[in-house]
N, C-alpha and C. Protein backbone atom coordinates (compact mmCIF):
# COMPACT_ATOMS: atom_id res chain seq x y z
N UNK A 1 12.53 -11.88 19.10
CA UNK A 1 12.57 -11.52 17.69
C UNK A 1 13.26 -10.16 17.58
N UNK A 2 14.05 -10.38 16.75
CA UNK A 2 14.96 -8.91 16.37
C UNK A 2 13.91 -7.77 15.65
N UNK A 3 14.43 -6.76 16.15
CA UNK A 3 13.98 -5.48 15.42
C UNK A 3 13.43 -5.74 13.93
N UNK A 4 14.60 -6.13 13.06
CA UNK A 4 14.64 -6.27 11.74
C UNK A 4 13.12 -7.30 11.55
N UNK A 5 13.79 -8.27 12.11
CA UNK A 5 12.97 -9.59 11.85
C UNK A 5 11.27 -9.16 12.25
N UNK A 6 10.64 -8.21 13.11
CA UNK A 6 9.45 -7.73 13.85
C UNK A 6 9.14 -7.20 12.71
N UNK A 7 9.86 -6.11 12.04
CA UNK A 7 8.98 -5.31 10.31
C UNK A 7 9.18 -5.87 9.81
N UNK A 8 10.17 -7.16 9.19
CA UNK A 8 10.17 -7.62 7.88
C UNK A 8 8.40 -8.67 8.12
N UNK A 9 7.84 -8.76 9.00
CA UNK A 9 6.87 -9.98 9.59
C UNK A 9 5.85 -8.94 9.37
N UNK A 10 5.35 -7.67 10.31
CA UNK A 10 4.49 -6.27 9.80
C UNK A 10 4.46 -6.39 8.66
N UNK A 11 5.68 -6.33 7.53
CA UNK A 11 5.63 -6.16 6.02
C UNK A 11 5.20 -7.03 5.74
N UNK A 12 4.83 -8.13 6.15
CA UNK A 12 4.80 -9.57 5.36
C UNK A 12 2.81 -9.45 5.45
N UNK A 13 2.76 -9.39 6.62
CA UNK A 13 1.46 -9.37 6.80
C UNK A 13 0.29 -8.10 6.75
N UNK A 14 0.63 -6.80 6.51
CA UNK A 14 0.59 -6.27 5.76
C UNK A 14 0.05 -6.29 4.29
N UNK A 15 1.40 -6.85 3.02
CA UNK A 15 0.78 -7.05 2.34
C UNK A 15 -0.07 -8.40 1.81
N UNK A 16 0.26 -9.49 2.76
CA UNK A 16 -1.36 -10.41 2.55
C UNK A 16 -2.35 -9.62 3.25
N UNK A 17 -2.64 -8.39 4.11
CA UNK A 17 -3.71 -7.97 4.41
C UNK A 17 -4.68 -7.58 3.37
N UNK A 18 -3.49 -6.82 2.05
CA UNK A 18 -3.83 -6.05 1.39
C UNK A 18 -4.42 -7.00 0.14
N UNK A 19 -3.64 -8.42 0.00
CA UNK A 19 -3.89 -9.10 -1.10
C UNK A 19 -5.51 -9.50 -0.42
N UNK A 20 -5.91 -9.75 0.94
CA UNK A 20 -7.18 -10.64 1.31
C UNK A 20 -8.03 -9.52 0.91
N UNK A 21 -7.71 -8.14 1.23
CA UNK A 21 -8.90 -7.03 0.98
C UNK A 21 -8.83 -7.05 -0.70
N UNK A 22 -8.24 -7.12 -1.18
CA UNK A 22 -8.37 -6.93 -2.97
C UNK A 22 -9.12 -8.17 -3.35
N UNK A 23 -8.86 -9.29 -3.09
CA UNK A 23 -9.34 -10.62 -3.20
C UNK A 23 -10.99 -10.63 -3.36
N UNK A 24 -11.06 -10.45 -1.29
CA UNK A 24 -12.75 -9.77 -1.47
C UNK A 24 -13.08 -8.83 -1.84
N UNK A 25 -12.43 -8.16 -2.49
CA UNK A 25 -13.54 -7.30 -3.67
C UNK A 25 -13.39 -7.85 -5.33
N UNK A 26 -13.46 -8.71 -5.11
CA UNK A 26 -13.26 -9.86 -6.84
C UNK A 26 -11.95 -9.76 -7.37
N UNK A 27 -11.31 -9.26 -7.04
CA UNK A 27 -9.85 -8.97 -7.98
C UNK A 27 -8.89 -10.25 -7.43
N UNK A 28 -8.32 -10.31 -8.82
CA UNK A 28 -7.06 -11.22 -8.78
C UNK A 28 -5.93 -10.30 -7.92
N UNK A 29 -5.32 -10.91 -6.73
CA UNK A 29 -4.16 -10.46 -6.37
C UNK A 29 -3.14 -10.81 -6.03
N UNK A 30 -2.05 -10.71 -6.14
CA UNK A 30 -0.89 -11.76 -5.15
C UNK A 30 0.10 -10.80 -4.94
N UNK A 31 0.70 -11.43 -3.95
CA UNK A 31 1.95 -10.95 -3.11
C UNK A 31 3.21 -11.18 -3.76
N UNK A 32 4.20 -10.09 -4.19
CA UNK A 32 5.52 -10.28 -4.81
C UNK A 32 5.87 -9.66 -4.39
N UNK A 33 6.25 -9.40 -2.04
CA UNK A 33 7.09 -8.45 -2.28
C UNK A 33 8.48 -9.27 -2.02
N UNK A 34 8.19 -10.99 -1.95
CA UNK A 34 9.29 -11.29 -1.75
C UNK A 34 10.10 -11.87 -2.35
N UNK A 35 9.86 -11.32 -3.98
CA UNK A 35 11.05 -11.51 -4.57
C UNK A 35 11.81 -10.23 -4.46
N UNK A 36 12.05 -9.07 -3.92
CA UNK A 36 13.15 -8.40 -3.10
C UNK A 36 14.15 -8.64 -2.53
N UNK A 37 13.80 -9.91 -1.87
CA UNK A 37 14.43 -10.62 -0.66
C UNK A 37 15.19 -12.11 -1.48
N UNK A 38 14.15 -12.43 -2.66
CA UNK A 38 15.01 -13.49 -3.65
C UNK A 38 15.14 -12.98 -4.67
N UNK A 39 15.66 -12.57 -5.01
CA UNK A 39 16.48 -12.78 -6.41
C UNK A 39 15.77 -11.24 -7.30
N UNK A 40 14.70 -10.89 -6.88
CA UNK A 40 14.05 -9.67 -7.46
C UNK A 40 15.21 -8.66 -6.64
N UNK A 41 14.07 -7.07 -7.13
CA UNK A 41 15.37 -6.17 -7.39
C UNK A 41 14.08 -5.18 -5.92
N UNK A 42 14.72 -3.95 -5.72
CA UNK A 42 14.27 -3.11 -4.76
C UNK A 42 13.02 -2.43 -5.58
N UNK A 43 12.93 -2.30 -6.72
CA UNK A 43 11.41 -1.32 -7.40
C UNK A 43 10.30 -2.57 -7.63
N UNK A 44 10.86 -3.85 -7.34
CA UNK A 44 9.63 -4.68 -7.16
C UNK A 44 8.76 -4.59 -6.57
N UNK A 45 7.09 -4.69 -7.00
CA UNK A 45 5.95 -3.93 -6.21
C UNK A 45 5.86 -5.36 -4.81
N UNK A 46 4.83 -4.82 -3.85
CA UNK A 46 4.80 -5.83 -2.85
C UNK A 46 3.67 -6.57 -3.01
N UNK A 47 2.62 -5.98 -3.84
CA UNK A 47 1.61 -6.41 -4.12
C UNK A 47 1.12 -6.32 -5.72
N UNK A 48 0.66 -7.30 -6.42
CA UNK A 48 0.21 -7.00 -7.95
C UNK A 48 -1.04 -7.30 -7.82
N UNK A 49 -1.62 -6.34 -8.53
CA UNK A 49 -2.85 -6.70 -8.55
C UNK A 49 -3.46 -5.87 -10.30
N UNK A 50 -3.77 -7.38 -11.15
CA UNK A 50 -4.29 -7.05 -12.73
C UNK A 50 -2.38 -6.24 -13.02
N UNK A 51 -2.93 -4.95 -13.85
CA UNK A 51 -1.49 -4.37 -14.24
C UNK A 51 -1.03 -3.20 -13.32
N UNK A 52 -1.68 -3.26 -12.24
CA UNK A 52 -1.61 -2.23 -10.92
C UNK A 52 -0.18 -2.80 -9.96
N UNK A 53 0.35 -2.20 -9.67
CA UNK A 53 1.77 -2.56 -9.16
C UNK A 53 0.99 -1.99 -7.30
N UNK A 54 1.57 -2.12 -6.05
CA UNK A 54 1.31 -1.55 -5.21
C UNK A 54 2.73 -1.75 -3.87
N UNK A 55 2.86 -0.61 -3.77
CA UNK A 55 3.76 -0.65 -2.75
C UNK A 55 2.97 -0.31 -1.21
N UNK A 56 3.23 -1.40 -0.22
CA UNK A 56 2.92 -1.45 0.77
C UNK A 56 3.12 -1.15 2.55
N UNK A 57 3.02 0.06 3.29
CA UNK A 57 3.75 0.60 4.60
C UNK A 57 3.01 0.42 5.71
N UNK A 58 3.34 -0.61 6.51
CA UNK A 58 2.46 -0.16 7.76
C UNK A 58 3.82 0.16 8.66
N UNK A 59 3.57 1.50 9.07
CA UNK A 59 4.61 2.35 9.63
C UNK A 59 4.00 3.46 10.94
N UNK A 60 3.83 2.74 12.48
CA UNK A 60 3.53 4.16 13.36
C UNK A 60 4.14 5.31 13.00
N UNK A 61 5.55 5.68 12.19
CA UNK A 61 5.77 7.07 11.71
C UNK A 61 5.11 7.84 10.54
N UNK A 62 4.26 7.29 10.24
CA UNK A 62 3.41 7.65 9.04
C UNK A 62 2.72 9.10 9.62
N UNK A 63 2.75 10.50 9.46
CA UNK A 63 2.10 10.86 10.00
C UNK A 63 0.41 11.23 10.48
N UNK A 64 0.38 11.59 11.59
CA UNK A 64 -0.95 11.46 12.00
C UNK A 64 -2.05 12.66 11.59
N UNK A 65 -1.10 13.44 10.85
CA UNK A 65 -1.97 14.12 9.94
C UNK A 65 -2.24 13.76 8.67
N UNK A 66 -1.87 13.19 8.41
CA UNK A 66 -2.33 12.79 7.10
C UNK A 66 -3.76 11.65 6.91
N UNK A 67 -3.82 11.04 8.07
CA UNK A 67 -5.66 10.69 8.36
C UNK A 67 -6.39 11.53 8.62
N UNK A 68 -5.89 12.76 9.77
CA UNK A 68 -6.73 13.98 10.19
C UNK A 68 -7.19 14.46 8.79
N UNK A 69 -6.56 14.76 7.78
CA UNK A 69 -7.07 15.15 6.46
C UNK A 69 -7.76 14.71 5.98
N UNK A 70 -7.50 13.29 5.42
CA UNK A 70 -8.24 12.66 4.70
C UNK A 70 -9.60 12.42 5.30
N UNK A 71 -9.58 12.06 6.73
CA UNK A 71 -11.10 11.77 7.52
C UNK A 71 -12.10 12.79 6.80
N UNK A 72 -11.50 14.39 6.54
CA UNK A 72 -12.56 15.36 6.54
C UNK A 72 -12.93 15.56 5.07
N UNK A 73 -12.11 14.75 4.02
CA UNK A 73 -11.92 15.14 2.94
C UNK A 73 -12.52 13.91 2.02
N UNK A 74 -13.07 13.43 0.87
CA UNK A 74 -12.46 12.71 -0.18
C UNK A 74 -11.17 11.99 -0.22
N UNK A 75 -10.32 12.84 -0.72
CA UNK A 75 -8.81 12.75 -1.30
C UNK A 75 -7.98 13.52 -0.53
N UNK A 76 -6.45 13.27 -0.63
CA UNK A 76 -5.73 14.53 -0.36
C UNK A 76 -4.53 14.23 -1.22
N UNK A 77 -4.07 15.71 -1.64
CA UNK A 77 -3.54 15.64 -2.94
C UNK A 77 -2.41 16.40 -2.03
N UNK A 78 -1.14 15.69 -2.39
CA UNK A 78 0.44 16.11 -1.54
C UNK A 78 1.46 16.74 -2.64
N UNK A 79 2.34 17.69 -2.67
CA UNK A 79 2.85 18.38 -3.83
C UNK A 79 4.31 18.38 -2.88
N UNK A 80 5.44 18.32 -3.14
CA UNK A 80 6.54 18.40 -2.80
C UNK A 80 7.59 19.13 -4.14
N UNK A 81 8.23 19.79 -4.17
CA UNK A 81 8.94 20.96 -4.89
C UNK A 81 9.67 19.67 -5.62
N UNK A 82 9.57 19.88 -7.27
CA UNK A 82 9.98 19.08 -7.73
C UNK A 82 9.74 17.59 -8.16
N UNK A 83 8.28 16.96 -7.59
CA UNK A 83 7.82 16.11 -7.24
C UNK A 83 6.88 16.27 -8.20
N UNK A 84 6.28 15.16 -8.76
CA UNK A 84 4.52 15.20 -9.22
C UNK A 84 3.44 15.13 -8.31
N UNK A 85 2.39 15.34 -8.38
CA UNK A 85 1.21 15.09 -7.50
C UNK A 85 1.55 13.94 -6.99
N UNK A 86 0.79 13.57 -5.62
CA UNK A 86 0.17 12.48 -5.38
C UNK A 86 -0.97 12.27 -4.68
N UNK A 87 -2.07 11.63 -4.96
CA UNK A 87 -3.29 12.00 -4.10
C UNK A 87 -3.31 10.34 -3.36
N UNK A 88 -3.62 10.89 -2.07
CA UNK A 88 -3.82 9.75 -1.05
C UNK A 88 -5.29 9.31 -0.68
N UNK A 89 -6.09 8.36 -1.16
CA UNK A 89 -7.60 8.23 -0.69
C UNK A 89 -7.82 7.45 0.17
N UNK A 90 -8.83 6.92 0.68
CA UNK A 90 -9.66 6.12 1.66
C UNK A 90 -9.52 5.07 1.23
N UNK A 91 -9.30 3.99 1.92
CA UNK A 91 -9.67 2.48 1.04
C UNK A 91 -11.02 2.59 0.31
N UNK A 92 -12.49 2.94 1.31
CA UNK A 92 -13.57 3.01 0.80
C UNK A 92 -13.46 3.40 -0.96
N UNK A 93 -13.00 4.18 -0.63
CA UNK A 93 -13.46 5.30 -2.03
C UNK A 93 -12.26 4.54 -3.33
N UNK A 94 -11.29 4.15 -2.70
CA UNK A 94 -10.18 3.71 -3.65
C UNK A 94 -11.36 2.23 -3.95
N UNK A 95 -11.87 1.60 -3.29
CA UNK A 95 -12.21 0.46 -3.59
C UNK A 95 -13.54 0.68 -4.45
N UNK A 96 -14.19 1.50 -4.34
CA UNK A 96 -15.29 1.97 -5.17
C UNK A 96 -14.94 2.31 -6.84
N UNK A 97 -13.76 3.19 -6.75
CA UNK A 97 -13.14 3.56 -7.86
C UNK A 97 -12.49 2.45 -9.05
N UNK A 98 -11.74 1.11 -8.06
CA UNK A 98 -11.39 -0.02 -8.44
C UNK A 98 -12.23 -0.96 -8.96
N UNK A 99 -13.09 -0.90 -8.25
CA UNK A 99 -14.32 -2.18 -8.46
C UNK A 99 -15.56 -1.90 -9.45
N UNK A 100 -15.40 -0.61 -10.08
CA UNK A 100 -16.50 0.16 -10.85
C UNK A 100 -16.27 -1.29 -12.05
């Protein structure tokens, strides 16, 4: 299996990981990231879930600080010059927040 072909398969499974975890927690979810690949456009989310759009990375370059943080924290809130916030949470806590 080619390079390409090894992440486009990660991506694939991935986001059905993400649709089975939304699922069991009662929510309607499905997988659209592959209309990208047909006929959809590149800002197509990979995952929908209700009117929640979700873009999906499983990436070893992700860095490894950015769990070191969050482990000790709640949230972690990332600021880049020019950028808006973005806060990164736990599944736990994201799923608590979702499922209220």
């Amino acid at each position: 299996m080619t390079n390409g072909r090894k992440s486009r398969s990660k991506g694939r499974r991935g986001e059905q990981d993400v649709v089975k975890l939304l699922k069991s927690w009662g929510l309607e979810a499905k997988r659209t990231g592959y209309h990208q690949v047909f006929g959809g456009t590149e800002s197509a989310p990979d995952v929908q879930c209700g009117s929640l759009c979700y873009e999906v990375k499983w990436q070893e370059g992700i860095a490894d600080r950015l769990w070191e943080w969050v482990a000790r924290h709640d949230a972690l809130w990332l600021k880049k010059n020019g950028k808006p916030w973005l806060v990164v949470l736990p599944m736990e806590e994201y799923r608590r927040l979702i499922t209220k």
